[in-house]
C-alpha atoms as a PDB file:
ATOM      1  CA  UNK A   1       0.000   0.000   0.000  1.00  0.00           C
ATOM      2  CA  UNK A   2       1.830   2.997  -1.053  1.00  0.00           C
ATOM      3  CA  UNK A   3       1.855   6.037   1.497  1.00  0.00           C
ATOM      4  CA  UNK A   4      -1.086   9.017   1.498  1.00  0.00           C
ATOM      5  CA  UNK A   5      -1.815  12.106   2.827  1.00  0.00           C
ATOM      6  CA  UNK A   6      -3.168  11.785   6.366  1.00  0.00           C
ATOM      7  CA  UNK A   7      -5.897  13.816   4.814  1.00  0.00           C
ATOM      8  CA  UNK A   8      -6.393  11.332   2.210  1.00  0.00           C
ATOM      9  CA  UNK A   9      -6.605   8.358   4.874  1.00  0.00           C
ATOM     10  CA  UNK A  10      -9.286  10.078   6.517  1.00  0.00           C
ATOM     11  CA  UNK A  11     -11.347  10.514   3.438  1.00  0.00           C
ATOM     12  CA  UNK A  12     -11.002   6.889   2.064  1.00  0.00           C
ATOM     13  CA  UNK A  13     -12.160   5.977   5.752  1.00  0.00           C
ATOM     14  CA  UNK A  14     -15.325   8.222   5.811  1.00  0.00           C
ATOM     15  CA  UNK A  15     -16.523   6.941   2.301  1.00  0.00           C
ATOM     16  CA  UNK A  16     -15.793   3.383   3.275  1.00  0.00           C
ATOM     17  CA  UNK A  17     -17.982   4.125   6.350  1.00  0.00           C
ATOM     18  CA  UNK A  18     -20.820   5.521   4.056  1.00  0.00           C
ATOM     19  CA  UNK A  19     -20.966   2.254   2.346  1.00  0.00           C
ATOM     20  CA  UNK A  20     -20.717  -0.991   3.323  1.00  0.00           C
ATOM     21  CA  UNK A  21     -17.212  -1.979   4.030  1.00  0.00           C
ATOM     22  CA  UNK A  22     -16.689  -6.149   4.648  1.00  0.00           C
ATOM     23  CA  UNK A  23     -14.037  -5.353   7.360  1.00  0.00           C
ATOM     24  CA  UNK A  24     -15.781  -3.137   9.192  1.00  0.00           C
ATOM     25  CA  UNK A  25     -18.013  -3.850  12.248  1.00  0.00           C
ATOM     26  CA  UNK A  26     -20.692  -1.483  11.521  1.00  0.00           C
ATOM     27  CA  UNK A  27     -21.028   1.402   9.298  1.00  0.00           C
ATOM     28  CA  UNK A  28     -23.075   4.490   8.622  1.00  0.00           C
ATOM     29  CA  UNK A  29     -24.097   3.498   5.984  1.00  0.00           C
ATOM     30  CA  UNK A  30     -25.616   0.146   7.070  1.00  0.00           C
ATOM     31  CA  UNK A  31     -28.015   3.140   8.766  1.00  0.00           C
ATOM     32  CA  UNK A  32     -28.465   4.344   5.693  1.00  0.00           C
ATOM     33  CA  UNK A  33     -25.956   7.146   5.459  1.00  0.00           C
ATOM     34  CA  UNK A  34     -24.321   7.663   2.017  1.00  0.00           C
ATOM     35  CA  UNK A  35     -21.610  10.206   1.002  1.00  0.00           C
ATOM     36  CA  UNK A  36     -23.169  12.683  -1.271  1.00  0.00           C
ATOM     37  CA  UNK A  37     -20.573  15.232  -1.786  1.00  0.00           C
ATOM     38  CA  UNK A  38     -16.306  15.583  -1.556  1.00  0.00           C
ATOM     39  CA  UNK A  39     -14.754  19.012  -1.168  1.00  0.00           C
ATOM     40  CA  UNK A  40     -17.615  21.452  -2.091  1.00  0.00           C
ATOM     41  CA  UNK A  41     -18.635  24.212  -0.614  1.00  0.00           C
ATOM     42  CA  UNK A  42     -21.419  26.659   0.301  1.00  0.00           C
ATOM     43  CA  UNK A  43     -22.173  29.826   1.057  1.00  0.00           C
ATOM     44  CA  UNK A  44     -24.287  31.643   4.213  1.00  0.00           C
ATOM     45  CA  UNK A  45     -25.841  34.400   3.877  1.00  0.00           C
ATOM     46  CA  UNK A  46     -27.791  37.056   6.312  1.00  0.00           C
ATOM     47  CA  UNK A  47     -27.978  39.263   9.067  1.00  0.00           C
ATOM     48  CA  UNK A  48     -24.301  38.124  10.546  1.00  0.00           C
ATOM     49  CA  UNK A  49     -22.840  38.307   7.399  1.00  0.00           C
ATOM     50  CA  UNK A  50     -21.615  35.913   4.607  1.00  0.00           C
ATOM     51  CA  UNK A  51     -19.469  33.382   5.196  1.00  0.00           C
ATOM     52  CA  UNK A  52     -18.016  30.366   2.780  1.00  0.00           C
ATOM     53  CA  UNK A  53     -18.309  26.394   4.541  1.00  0.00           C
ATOM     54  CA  UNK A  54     -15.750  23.996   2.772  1.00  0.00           C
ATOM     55  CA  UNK A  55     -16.526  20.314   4.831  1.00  0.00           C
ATOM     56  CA  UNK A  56     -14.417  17.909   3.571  1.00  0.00           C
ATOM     57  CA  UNK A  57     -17.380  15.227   2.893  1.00  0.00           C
ATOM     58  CA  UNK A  58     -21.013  15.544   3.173  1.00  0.00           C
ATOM     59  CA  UNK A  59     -22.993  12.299   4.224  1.00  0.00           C
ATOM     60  CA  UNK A  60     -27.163  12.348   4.398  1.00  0.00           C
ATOM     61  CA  UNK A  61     -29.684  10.150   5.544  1.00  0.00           C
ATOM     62  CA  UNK A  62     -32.436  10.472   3.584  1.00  0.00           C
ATOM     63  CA  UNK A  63     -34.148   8.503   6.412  1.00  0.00           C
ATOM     64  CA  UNK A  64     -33.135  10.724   8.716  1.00  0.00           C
ATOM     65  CA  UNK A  65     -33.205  13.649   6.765  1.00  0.00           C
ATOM     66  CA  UNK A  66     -29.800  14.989   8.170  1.00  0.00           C
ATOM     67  CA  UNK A  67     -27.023  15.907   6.828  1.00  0.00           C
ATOM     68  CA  UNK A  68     -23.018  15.357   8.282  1.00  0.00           C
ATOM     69  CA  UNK A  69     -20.859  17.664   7.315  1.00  0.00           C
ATOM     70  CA  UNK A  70     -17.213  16.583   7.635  1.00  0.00           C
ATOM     71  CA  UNK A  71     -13.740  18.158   8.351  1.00  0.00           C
ATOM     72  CA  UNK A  72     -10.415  15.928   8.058  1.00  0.00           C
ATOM     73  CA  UNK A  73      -8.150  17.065  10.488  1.00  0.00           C
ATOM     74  CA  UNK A  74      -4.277  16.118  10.936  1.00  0.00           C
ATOM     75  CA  UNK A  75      -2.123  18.992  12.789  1.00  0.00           C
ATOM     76  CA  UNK A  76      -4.906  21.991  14.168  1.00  0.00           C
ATOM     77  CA  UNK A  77      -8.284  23.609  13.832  1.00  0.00           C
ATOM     78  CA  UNK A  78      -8.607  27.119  12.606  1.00  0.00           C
ATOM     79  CA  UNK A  79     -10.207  29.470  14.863  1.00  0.00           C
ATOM     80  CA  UNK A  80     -11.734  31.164  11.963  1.00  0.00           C
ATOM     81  CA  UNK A  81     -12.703  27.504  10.946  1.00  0.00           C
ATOM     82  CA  UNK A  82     -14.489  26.529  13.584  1.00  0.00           C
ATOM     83  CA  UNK A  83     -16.524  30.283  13.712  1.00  0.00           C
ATOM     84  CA  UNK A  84     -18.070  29.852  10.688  1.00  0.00           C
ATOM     85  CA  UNK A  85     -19.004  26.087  11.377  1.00  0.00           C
ATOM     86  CA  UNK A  86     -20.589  27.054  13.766  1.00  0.00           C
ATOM     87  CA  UNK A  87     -22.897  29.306  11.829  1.00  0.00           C
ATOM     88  CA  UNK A  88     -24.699  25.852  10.210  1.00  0.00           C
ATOM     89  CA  UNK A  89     -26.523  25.666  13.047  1.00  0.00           C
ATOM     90  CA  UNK A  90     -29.637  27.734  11.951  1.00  0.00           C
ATOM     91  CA  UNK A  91     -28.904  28.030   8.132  1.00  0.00           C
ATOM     92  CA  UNK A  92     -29.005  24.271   7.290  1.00  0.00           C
ATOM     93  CA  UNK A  93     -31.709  24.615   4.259  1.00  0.00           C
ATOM     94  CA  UNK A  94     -28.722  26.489   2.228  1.00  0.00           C
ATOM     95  CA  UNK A  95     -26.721  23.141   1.670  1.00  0.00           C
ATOM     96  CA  UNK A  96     -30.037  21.586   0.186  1.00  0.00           C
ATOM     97  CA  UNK A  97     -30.546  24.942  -1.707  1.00  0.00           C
ATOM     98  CA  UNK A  98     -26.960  24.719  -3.560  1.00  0.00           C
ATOM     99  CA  UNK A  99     -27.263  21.347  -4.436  1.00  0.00           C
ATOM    100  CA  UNK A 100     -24.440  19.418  -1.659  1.00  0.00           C
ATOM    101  CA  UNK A 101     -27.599  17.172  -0.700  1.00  0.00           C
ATOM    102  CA  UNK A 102     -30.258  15.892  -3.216  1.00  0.00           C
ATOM    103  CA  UNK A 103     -32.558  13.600  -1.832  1.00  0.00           C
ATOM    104  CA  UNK A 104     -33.874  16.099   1.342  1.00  0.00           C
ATOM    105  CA  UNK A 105     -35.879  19.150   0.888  1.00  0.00           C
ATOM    106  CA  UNK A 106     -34.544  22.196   1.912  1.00  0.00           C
ATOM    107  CA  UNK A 107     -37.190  22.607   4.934  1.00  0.00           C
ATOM    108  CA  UNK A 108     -36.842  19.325   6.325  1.00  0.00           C
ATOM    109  CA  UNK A 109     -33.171  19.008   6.076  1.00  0.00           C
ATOM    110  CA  UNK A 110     -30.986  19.112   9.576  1.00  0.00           C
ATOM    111  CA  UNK A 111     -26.809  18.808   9.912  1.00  0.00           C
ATOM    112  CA  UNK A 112     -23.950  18.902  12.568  1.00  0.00           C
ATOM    113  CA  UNK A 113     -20.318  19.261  12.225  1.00  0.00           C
ATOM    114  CA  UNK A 114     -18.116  16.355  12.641  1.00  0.00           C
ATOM    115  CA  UNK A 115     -14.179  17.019  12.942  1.00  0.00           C
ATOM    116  CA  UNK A 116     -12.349  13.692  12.376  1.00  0.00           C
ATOM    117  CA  UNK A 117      -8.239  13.221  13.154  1.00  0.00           C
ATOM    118  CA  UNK A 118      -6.139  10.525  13.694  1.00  0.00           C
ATOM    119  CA  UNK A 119      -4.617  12.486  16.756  1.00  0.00           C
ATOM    120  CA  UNK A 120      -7.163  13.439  19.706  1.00  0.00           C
ATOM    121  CA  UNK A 121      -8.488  16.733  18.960  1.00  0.00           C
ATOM    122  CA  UNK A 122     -10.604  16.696  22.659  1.00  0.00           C
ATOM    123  CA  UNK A 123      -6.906  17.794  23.709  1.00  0.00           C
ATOM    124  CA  UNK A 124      -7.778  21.429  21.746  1.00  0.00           C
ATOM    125  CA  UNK A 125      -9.949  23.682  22.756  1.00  0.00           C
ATOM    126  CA  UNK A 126     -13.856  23.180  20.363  1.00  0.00           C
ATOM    127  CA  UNK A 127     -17.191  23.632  21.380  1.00  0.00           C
ATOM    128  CA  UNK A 128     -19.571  20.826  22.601  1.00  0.00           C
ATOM    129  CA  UNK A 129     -21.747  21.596  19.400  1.00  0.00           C
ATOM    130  CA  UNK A 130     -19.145  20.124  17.377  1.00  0.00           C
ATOM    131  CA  UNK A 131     -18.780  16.304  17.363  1.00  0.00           C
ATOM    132  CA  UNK A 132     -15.412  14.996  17.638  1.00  0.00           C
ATOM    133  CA  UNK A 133     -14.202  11.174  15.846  1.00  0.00           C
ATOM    134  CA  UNK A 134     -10.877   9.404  16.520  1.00  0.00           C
ATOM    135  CA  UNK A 135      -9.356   7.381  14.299  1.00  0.00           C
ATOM    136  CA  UNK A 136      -7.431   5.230  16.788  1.00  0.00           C
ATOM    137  CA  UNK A 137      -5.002   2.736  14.959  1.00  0.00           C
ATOM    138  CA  UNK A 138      -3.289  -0.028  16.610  1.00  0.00           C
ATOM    139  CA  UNK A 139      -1.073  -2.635  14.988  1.00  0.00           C
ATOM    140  CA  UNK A 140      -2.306  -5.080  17.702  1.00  0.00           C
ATOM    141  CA  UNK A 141      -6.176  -4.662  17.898  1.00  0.00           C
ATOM    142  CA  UNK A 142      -6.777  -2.677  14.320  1.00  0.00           C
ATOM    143  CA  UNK A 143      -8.171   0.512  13.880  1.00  0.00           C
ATOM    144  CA  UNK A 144     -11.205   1.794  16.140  1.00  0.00           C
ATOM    145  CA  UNK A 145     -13.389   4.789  15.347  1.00  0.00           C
ATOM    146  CA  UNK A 146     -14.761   6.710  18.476  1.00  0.00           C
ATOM    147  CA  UNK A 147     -17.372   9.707  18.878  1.00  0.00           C
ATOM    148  CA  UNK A 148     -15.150  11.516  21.795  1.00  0.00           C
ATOM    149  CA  UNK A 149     -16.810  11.924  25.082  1.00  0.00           C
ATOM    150  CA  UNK A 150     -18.419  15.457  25.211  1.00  0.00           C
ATOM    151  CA  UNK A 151     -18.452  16.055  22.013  1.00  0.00           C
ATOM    152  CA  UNK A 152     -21.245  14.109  20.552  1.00  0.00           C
ATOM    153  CA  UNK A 153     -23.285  13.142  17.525  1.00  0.00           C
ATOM    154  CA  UNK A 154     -26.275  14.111  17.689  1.00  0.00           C
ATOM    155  CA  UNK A 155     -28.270  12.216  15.352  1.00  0.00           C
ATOM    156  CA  UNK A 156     -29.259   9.180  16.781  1.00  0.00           C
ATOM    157  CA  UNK A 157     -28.673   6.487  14.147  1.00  0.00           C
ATOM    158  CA  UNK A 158     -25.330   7.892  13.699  1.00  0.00           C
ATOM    159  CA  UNK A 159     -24.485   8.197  16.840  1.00  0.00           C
ATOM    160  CA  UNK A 160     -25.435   4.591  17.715  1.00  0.00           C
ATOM    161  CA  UNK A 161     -22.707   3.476  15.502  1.00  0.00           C
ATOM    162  CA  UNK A 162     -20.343   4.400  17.170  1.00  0.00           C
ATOM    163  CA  UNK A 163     -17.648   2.697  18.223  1.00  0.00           C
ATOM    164  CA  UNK A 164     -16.486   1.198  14.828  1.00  0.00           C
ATOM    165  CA  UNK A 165     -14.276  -1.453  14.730  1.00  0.00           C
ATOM    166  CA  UNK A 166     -11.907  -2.211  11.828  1.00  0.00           C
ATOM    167  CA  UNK A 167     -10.807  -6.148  12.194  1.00  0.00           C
ATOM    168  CA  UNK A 168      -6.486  -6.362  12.979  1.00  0.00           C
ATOM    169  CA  UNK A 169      -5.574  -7.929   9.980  1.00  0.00           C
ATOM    170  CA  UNK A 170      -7.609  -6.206   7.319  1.00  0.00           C
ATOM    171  CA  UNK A 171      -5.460  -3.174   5.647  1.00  0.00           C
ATOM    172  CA  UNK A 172      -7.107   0.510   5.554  1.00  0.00           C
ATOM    173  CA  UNK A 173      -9.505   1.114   2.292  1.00  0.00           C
ATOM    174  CA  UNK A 174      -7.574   3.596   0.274  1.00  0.00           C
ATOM    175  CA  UNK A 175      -9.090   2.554  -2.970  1.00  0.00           C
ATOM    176  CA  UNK A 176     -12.188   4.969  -2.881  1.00  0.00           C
ATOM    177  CA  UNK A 177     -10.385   8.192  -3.335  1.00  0.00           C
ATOM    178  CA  UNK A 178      -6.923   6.859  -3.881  1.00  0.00           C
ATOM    179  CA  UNK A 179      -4.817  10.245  -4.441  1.00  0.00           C
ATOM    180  CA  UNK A 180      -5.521  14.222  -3.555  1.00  0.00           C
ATOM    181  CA  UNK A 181      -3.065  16.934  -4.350  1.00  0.00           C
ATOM    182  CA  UNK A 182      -0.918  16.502  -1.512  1.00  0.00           C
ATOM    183  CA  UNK A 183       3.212  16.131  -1.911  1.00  0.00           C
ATOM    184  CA  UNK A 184       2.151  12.523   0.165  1.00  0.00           C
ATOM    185  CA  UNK A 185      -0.176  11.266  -2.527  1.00  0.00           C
ATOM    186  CA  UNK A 186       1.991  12.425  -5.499  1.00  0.00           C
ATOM    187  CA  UNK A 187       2.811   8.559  -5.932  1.00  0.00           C
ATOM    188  CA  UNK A 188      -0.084   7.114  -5.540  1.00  0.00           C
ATOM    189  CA  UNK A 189      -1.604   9.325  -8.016  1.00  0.00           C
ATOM    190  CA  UNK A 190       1.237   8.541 -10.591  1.00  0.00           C
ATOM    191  CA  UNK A 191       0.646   5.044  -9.864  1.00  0.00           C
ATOM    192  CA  UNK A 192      -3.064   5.408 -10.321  1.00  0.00           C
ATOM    193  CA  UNK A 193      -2.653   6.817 -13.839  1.00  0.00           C
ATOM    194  CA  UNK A 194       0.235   4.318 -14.982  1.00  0.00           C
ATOM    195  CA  UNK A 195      -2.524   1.251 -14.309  1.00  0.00           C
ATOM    196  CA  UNK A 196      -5.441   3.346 -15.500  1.00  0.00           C
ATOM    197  CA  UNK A 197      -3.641   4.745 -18.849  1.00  0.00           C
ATOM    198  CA  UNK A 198      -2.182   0.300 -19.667  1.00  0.00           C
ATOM    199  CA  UNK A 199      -5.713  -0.642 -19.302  1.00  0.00           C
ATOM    200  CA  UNK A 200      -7.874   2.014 -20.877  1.00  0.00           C
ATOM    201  CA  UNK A 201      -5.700   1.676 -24.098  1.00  0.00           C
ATOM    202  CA  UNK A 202      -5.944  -2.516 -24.030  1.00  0.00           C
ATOM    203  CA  UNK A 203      -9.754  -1.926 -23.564  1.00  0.00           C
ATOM    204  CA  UNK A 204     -10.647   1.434 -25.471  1.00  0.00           C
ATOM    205  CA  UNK A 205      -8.427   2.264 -27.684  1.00  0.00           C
ATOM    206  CA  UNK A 206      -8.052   6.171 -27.414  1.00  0.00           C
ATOM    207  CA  UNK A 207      -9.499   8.038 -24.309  1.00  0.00           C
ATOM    208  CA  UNK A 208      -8.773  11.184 -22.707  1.00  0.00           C
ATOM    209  CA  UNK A 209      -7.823  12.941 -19.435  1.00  0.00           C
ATOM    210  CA  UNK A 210     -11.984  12.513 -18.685  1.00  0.00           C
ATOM    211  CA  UNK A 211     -11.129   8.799 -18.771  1.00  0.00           C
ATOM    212  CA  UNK A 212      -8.675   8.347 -17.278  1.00  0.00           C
ATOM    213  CA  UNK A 213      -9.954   9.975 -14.526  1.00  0.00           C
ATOM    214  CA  UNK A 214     -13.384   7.876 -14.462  1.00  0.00           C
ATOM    215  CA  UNK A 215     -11.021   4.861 -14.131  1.00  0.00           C
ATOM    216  CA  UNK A 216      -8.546   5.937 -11.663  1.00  0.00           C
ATOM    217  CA  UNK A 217     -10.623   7.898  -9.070  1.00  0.00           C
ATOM    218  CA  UNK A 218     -13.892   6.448  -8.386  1.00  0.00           C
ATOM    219  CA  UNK A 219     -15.178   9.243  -6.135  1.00  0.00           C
ATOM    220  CA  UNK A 220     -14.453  11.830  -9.234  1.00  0.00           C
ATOM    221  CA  UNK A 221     -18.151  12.375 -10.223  1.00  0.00           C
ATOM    222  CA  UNK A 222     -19.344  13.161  -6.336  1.00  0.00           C
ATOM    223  CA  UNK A 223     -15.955  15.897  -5.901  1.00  0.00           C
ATOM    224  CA  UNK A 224     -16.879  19.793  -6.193  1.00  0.00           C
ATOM    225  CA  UNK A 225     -16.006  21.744  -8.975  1.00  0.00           C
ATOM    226  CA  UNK A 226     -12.803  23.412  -7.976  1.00  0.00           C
ATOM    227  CA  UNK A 227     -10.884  20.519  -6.379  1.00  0.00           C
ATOM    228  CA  UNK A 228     -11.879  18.277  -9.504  1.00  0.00           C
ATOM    229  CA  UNK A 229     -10.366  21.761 -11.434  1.00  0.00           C
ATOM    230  CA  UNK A 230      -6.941  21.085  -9.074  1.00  0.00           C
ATOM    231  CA  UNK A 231      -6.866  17.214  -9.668  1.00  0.00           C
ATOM    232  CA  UNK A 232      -7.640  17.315 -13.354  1.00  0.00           C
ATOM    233  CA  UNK A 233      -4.348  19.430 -13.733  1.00  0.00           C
ATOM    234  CA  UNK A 234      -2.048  17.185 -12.084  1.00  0.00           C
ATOM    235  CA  UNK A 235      -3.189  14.209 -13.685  1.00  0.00           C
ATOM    236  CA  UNK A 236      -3.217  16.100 -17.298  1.00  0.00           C
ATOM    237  CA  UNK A 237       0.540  16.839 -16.491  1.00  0.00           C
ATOM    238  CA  UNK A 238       1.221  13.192 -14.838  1.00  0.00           C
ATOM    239  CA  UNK A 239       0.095  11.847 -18.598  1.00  0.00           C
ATOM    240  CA  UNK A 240       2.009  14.009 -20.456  1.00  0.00           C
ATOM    241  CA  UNK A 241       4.980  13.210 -18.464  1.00  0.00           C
ATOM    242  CA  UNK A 242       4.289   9.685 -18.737  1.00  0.00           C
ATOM    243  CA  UNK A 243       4.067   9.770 -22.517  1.00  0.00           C
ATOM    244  CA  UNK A 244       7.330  11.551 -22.635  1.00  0.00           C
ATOM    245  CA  UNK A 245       9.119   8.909 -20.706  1.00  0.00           C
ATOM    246  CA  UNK A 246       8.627   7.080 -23.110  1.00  0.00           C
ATOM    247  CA  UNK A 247       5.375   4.882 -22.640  1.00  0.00           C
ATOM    248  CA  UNK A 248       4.238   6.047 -26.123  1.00  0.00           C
ATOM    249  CA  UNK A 249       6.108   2.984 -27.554  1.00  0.00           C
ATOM    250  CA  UNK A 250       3.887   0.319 -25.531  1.00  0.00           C
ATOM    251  CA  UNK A 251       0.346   2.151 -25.459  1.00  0.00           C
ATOM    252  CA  UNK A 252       1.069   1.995 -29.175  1.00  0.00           C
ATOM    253  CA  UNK A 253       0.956  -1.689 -29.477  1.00  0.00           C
ATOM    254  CA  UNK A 254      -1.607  -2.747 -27.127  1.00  0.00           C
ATOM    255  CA  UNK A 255      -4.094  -0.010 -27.987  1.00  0.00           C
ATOM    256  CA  UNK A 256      -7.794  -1.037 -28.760  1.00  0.00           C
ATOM    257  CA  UNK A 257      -6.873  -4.544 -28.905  1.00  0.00           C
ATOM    258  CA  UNK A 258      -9.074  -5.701 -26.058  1.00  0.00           C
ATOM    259  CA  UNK A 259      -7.855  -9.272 -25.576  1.00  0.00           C
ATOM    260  CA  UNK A 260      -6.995  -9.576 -29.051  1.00  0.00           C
ATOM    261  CA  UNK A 261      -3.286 -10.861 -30.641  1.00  0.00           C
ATOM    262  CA  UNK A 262      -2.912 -12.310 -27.175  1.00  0.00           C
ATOM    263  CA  UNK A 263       0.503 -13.412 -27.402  1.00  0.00           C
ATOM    264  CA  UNK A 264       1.561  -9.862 -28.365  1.00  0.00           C
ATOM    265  CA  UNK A 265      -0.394  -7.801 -25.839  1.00  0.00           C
ATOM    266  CA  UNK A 266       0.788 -10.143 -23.118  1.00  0.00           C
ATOM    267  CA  UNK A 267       4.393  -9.630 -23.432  1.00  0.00           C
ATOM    268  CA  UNK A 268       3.695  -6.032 -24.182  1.00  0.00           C
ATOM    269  CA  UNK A 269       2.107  -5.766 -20.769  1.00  0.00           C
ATOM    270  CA  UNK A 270       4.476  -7.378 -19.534  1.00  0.00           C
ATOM    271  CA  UNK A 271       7.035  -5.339 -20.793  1.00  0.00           C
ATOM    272  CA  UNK A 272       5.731  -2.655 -19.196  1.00  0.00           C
ATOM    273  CA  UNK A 273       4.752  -3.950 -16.098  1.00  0.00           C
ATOM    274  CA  UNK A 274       8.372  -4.621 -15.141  1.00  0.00           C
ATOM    275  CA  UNK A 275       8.976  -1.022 -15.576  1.00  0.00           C
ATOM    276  CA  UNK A 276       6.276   0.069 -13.942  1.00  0.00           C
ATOM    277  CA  UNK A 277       9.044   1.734 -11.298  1.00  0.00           C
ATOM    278  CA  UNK A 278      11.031   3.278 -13.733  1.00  0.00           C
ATOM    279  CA  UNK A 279       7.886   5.366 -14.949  1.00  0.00           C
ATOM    280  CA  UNK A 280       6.870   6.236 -11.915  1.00  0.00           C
ATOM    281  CA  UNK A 281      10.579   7.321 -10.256  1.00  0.00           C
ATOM    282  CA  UNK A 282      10.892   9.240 -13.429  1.00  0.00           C
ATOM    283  CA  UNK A 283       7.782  11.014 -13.899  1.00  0.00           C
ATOM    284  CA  UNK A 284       8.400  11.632  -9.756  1.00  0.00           C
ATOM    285  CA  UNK A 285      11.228  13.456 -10.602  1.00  0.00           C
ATOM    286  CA  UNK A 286       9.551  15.499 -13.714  1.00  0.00           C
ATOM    287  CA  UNK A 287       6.350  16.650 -11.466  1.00  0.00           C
ATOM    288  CA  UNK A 288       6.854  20.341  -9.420  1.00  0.00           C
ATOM    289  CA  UNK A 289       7.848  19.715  -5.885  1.00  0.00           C
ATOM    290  CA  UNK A 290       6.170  21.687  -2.800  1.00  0.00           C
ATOM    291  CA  UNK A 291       7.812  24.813  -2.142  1.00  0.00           C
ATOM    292  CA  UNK A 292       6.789  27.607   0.163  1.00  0.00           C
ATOM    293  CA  UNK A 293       6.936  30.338  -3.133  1.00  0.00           C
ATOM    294  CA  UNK A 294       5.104  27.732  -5.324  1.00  0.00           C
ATOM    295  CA  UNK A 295       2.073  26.406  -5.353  1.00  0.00           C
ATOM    296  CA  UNK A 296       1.810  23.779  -7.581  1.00  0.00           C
ATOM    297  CA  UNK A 297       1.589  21.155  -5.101  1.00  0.00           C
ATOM    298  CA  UNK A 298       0.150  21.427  -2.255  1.00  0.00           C
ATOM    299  CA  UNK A 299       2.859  20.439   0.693  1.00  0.00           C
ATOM    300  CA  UNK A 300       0.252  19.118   3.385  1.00  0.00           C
ATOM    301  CA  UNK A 301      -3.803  19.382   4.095  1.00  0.00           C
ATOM    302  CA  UNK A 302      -3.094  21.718   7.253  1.00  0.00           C
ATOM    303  CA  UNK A 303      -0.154  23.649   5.900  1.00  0.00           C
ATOM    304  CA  UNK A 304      -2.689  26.866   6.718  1.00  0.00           C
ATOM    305  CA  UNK A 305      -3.181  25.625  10.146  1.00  0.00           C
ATOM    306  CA  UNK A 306      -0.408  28.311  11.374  1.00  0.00           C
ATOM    307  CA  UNK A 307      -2.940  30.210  13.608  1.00  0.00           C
ATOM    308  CA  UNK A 308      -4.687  26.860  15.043  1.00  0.00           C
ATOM    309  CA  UNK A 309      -6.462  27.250  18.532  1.00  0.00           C
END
């Protein structure tokens, strides 16, 4: 499993937990939770002023009619983050208004705040309106998911699913959104579009970045419109660079032959499977690093979180 983003862990984690995930104990979604939106945002607006909410992931109940609004937390909470939060409370019809949640009306719909971490945030000063989950991972008992004491869900479905329990030996799901546009994830994302570029052209033919996309990032369709703006870039560049190291020569030969001249396409995969490394150390070195006067890549998820509580 190659290494991600803490940020990226957490979202893989929360999706998995809106579905139903074999390994797991229990999950939100087996309570009919299901994650409707990734990285969107929406905007309040009256007597207090107007303010923009960016949760990491949106889950909703239909059943329930509620809505979770999520935050993926690895070194601090903004002050200024947790203000306007706090402003959903009172102004929940807005996120059914601008389209985050489809299947509840506007008037009926309700939502809380959940900040998730794999560190303790209960050891930083938040309000009791906000609902606090641990990630707790252990190599000897697994990973366990808690609702912190004092900080709790309020929903009751949700909250009665809580504590989750991940069984020892099963590895975290990283599958469902398998790269961001963290410096951590810049390999898995290369990786992502090596396998997803070898197989479209055996199966398809010709394709595009649109494509390639669809194949390597199964979340892409549910992402807002401005991180899907930020990830379609990098992968656009991660293909050209690809193609210039030189994997032109093999996409060639298998392309569009969809099982076909068998003996041909085989070794050509194969070919190119035992340089899978090669393509990915080089493009590595091709793609813009994280520096502080560049922003090409992003260096972490918090690296705003200077003026944390």
């Amino acid at each position: 499993m190659r290494e991600l983003d803490p940020h990226t862990h957490q979202i893989n984690l929360w999706i998995a937990l809106s579905g139903f995930e074999p390994t797991f104990s229990g999950t939100l979604g087996e309570v009919g939770y299901e994650c409707t939106i990734i990285e969107d945002e929406f905007y309040i607006l009256d007597e207090d002023g107007e303010d923009i909410i960016n949760p990491d992931l949106i889950l909703s109940s239909e059943n329930a009619e509620h809505a979770l609004l999520i935050e993926c937390k690895s070194l601090g909470v903004k002050s200024d983050q947790i203000r306007r939060y706090l402003r959903v409370e009172g102004n929940e019809e807005n996120i059914a208004l601008q389209g985050l949640v489809n299947s509840i009306t506007a008037e009926d719909l309700s939502a809380e705040v959940l900040l998730s971490s794999f560190k303790n945030l209960s050891e930083i000063e938040i309000p009791d309106d906000i609902a606090l989950i641990h990630f707790k991972n252990s190599s000897g008992s697994g990973l366990s998911i808690w609702n912190l004491e004092g900080h709790p869900i309020t929903e009751i479905t949700a909250s009665n699913a809580f504590p989750i329990n991940v069984k020892p030996d099963e590895p975290l799901p990283t599958g469902h959104y398998p790269f961001d546009i963290y410096e951590a994830d810049k390999e898995a994302m290369v990786s992502s579009v090596f396998s997803s570029v070898v197989s479209l052209a055996v199966q398809e033919g010709e394709f595009d970045i649109d494509d390639i996309l669809n194949r390597a990032h199964p979340y892409w369709d549910k992402i807002g419109d401005d991180k899907q703006k930020e990830i379609y870039d990098r992968v656009e560049r991660t293909f050209l660079e690809l193609r210039r190291a030189g994997l032109d020569q093999y996409l060639d030969k298998i392309a569009g032959t969809n099982g076909q001249e068998w003996k041909v396409v085989s070794k050509t995969i194969q070919a190119v499977g035992s340089r899978t490394e090669y393509y990915v150390e080089r493009v590595m070195e091709e793609l813009p690093q994280a520096r502080l006067d560049h922003d090409a890549w992003s260096t972490n998820s918090d690296s705003d979180s200077d003026d944390s509580q």
